[in-house]
C-alpha atoms as a PDB file:
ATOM      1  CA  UNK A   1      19.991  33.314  73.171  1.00  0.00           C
ATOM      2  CA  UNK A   2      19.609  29.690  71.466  1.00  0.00           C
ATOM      3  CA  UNK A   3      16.700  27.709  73.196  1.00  0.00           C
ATOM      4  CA  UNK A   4      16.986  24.260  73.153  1.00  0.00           C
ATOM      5  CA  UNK A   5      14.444  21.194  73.246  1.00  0.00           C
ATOM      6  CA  UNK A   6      15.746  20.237  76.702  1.00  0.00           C
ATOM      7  CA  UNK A   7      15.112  23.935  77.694  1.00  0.00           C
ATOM      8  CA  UNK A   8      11.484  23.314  76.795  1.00  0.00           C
ATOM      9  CA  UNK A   9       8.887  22.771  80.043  1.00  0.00           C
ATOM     10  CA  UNK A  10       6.721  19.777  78.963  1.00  0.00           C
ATOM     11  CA  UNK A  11       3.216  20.622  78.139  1.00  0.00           C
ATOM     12  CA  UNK A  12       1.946  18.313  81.540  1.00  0.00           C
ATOM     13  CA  UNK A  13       4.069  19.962  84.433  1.00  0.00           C
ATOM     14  CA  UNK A  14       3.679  23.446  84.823  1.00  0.00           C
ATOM     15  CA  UNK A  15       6.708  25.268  86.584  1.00  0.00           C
ATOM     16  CA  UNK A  16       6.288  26.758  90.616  1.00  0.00           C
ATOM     17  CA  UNK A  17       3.844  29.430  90.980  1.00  0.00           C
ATOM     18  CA  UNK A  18       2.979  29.250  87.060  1.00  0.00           C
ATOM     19  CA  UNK A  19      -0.875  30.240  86.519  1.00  0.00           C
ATOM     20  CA  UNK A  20      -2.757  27.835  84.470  1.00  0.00           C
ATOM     21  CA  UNK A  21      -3.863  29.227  80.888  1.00  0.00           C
ATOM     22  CA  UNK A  22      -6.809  28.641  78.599  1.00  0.00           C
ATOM     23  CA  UNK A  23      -4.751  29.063  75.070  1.00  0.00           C
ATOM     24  CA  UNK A  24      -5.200  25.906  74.155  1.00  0.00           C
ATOM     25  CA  UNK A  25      -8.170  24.893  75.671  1.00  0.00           C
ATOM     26  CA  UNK A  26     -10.337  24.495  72.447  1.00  0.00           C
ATOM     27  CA  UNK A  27      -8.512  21.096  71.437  1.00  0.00           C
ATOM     28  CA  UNK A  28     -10.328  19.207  74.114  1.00  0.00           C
ATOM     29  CA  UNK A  29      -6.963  17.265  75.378  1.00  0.00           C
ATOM     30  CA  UNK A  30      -3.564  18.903  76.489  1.00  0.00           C
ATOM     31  CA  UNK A  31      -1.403  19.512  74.351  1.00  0.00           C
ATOM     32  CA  UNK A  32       2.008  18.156  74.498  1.00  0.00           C
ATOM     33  CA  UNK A  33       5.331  19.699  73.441  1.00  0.00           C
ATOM     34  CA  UNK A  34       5.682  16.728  70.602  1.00  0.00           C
ATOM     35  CA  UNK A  35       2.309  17.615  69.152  1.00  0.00           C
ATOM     36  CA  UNK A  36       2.850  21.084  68.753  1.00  0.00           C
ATOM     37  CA  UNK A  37       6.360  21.271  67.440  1.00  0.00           C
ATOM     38  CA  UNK A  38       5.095  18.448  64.834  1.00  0.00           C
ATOM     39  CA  UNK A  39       2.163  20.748  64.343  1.00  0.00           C
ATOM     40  CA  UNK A  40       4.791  23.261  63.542  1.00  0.00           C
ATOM     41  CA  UNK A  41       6.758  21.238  61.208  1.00  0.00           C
ATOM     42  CA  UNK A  42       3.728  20.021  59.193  1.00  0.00           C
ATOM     43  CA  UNK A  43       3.188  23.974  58.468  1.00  0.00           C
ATOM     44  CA  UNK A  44       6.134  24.881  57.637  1.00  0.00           C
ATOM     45  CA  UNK A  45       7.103  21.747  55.583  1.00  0.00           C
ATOM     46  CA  UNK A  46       3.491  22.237  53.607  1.00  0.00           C
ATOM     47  CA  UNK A  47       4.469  25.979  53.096  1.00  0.00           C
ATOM     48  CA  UNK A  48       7.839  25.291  51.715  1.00  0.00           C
ATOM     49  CA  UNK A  49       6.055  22.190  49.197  1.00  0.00           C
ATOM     50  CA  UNK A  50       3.555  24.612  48.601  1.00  0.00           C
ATOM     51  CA  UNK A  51       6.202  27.257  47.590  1.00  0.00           C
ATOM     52  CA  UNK A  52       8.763  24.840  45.595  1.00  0.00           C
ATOM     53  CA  UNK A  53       5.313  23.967  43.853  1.00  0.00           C
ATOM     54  CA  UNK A  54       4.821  27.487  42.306  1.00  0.00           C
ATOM     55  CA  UNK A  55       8.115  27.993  41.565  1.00  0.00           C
ATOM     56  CA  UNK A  56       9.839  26.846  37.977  1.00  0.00           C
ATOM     57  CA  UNK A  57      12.720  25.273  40.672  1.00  0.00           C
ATOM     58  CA  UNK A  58       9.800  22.481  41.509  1.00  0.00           C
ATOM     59  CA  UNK A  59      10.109  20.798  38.339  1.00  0.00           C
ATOM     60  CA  UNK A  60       6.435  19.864  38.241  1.00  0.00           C
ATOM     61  CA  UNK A  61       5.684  17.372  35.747  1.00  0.00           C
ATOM     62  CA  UNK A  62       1.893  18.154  34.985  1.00  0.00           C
ATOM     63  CA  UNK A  63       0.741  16.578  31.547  1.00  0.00           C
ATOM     64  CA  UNK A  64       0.822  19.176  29.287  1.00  0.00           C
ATOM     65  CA  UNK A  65       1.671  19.296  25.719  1.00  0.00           C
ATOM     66  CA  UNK A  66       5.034  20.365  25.125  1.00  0.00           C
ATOM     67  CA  UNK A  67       5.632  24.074  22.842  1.00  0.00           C
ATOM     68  CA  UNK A  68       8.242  24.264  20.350  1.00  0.00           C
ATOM     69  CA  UNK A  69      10.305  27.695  20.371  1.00  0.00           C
ATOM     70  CA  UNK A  70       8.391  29.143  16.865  1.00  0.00           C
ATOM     71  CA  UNK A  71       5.639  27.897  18.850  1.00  0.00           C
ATOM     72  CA  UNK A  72       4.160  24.475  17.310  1.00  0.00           C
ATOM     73  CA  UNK A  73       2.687  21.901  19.826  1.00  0.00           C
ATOM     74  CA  UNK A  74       3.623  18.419  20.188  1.00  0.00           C
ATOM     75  CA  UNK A  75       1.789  15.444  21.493  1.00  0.00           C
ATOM     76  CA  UNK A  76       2.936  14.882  25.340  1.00  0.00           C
ATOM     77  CA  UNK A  77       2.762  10.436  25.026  1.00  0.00           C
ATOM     78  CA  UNK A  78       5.596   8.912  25.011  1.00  0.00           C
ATOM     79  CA  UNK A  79       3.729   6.126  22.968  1.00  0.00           C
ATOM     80  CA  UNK A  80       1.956   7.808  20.030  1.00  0.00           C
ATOM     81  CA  UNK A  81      -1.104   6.902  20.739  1.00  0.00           C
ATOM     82  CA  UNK A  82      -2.732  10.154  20.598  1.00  0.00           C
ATOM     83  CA  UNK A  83      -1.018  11.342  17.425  1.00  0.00           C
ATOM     84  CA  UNK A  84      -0.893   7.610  15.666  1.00  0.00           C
ATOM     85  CA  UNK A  85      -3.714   5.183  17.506  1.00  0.00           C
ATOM     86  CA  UNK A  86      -2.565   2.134  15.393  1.00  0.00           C
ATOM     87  CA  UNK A  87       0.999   3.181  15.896  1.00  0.00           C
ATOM     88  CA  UNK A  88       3.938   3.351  13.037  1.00  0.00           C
ATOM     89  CA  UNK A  89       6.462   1.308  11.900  1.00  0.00           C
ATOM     90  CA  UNK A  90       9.739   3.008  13.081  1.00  0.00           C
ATOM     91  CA  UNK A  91      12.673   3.942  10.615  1.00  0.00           C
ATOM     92  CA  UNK A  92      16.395   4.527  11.127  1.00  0.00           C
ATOM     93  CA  UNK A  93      17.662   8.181  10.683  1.00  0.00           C
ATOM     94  CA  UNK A  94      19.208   8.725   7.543  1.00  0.00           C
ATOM     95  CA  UNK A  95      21.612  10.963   9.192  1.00  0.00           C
ATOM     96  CA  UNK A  96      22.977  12.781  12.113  1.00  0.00           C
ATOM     97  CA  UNK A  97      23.775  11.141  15.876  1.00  0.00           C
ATOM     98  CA  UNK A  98      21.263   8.385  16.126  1.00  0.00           C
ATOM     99  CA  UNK A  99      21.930   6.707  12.986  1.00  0.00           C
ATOM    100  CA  UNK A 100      23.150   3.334  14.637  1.00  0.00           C
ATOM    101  CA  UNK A 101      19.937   2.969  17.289  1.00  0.00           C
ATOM    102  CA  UNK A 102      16.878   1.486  16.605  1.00  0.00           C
ATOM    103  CA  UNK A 103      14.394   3.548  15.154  1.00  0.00           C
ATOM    104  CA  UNK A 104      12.398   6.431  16.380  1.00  0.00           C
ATOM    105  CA  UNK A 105      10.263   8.361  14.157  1.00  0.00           C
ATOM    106  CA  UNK A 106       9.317   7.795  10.346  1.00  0.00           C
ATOM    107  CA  UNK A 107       7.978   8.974   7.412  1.00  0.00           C
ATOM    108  CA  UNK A 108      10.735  11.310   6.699  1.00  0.00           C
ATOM    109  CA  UNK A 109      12.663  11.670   3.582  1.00  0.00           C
ATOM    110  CA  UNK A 110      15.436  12.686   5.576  1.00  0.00           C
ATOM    111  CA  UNK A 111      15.336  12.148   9.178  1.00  0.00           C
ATOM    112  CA  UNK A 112      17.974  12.512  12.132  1.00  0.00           C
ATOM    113  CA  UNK A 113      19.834  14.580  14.616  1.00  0.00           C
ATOM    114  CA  UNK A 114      20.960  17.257  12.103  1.00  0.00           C
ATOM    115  CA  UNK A 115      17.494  18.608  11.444  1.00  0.00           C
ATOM    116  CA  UNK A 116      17.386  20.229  15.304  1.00  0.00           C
ATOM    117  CA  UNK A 117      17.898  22.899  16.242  1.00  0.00           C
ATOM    118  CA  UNK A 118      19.555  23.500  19.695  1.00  0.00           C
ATOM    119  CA  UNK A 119      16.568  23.065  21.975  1.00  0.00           C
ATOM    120  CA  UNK A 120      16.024  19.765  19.967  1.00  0.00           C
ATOM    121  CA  UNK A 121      13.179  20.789  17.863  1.00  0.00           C
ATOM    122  CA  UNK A 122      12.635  21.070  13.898  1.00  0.00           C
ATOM    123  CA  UNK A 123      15.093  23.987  12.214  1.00  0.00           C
ATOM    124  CA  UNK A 124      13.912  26.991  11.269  1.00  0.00           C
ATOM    125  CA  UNK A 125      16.772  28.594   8.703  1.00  0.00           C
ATOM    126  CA  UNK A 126      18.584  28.722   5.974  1.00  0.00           C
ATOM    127  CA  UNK A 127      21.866  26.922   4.598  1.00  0.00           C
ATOM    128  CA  UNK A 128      23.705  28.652   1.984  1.00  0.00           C
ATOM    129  CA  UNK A 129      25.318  25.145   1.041  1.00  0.00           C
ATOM    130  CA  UNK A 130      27.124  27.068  -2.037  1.00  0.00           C
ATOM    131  CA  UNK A 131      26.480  29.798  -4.623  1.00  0.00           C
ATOM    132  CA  UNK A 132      24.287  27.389  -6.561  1.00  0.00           C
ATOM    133  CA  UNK A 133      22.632  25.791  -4.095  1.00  0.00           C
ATOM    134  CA  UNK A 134      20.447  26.311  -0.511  1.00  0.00           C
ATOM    135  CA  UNK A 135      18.444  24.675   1.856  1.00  0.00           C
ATOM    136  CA  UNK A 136      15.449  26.349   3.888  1.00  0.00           C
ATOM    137  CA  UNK A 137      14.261  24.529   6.563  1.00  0.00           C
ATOM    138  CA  UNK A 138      10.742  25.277   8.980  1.00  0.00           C
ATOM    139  CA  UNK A 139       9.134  23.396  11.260  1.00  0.00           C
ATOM    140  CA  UNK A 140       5.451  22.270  10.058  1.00  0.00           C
ATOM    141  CA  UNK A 141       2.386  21.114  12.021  1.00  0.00           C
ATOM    142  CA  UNK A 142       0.629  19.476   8.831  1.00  0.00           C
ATOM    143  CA  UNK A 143       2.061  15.444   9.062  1.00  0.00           C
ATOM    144  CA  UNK A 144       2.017  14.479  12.584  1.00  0.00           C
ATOM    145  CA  UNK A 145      -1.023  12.333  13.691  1.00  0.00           C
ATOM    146  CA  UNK A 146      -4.076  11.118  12.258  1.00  0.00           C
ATOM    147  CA  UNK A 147      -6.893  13.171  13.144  1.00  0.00           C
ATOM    148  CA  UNK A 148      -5.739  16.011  14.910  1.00  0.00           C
ATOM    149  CA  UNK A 149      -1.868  17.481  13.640  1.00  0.00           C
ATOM    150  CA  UNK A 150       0.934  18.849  15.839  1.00  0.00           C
ATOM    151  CA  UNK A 151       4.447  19.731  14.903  1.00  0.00           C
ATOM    152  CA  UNK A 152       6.088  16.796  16.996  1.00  0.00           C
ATOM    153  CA  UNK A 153       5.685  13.392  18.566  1.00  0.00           C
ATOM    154  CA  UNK A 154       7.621  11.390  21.374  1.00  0.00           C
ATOM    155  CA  UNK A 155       8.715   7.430  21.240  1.00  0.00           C
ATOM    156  CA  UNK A 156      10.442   6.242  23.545  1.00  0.00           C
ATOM    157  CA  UNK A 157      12.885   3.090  22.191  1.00  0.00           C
ATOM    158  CA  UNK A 158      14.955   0.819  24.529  1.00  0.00           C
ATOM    159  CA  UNK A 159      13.819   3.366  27.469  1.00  0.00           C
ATOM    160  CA  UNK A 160      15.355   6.529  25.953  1.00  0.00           C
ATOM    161  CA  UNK A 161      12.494   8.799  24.881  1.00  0.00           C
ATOM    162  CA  UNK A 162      12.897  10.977  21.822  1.00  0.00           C
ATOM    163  CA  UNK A 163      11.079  13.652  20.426  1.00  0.00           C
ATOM    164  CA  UNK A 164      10.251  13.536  16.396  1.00  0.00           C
ATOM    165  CA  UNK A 165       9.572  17.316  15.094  1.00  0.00           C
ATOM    166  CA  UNK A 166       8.660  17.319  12.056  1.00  0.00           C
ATOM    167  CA  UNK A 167       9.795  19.771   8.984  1.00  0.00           C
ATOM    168  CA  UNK A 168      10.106  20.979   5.413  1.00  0.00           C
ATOM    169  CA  UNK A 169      13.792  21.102   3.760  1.00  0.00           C
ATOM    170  CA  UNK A 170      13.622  23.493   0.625  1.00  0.00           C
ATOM    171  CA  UNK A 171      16.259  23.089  -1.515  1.00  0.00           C
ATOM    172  CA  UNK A 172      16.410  25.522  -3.710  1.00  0.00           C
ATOM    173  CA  UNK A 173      19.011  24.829  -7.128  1.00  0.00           C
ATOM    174  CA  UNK A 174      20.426  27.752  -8.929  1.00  0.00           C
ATOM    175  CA  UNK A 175      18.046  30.120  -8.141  1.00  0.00           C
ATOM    176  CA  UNK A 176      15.340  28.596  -9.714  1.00  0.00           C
ATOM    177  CA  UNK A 177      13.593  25.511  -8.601  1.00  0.00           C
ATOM    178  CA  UNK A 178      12.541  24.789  -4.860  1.00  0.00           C
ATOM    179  CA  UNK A 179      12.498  21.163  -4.243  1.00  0.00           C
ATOM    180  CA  UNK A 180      10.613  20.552  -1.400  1.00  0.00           C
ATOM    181  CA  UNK A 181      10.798  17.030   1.578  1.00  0.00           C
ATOM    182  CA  UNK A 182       9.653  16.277   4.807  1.00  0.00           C
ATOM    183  CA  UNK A 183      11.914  15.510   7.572  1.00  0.00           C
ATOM    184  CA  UNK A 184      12.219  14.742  10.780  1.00  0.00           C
ATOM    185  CA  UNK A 185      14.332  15.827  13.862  1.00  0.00           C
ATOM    186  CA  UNK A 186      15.226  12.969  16.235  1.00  0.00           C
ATOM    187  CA  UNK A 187      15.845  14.481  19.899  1.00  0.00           C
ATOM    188  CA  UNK A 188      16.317  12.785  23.230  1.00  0.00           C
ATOM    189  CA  UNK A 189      13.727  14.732  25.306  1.00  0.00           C
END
């Protein structure tokens, strides 16, 4: 059987031949239907945020410092100022999707959209670009930020942020030689 709130007996009038109670007593003033059902509602609503909070589903956005996949850490501004206090002069990618925006990241011999991997960090593989020639790429903590180095930064440019992870592209000529460049991966985050 469904109960309704019209089926509930306010908290003031007690029904015929209904004993009167001390549950409720230790609040010092009567309690009234209202109160307790939004006493009721507060409780469950601060188990449920409570809940949602420990759960990934919450989508809490605690500063933390973000974690690469080969697991590098990057700086969690979005203005540098951690990794670069006097800032940077941003560059254009040299390749890849962004090539027409403003620029992001710098300091890259080769920088853009083509150096990420799928979850928008630095590569980590190699390209077999023919029988004489391949590339190696890896994600490197050693270039980003003046004091203390992570593997990526975050600038955000005309209000899209990005995330710069930086690299090493080894080219390696036939068989021989490894040229070695940094480079940059330009992400939206």
């Amino acid at each position: 059987m469904t109960l309704t709130l019209d089926q509930i007996p306010a908290a003031d009038t007690a029904p015929e031949g209904a004993e009167k109670t001390e549950a409720l007593s230790a609040l010092g003033a009567m309690a009234r239907r209202r109160t307790v059902l939004r006493g009721i509602a507060l409780a469950a609503t601060t188990v449920g945020a409570t809940a949602l909070g420990w759960s990934p589903l919450g989508g809490g956005t605690a500063a933390r410092a973000e974690t690469s996949p080969s697991g590098l850490q990057g700086w969690d501004a979005n203005d540098c100022k951690d990794a670069y206090p006097n800032g940077y002069a941003e560059q254009r990618d040299t390749e890849g999707a962004y090539t027409t925006r403003p620029g992001a990241c710098y300091g890259g011999y080769r920088m853009g959209s083509t150096l990420c991997d799928s979850t928008g960090w630095h590569r980590a593989d190699v390209e077999r670009r023919s029988w004489l020639e391949s590339w190696a790429y890896r994600p490197t903590s050693t270039a980003c930020g003046a004091t203390t180095t992570k593997n990526a930064w975050k600038w955000t440019v005309d209000g899209t942020t990005y995330r710069c992870s930086d690299g090493v592209m080894s080219v390696r000529y036939l068989g021989m030689s490894w040229y070695s460049y940094l480079t940059i991966c330009r992400s939206i985050v």
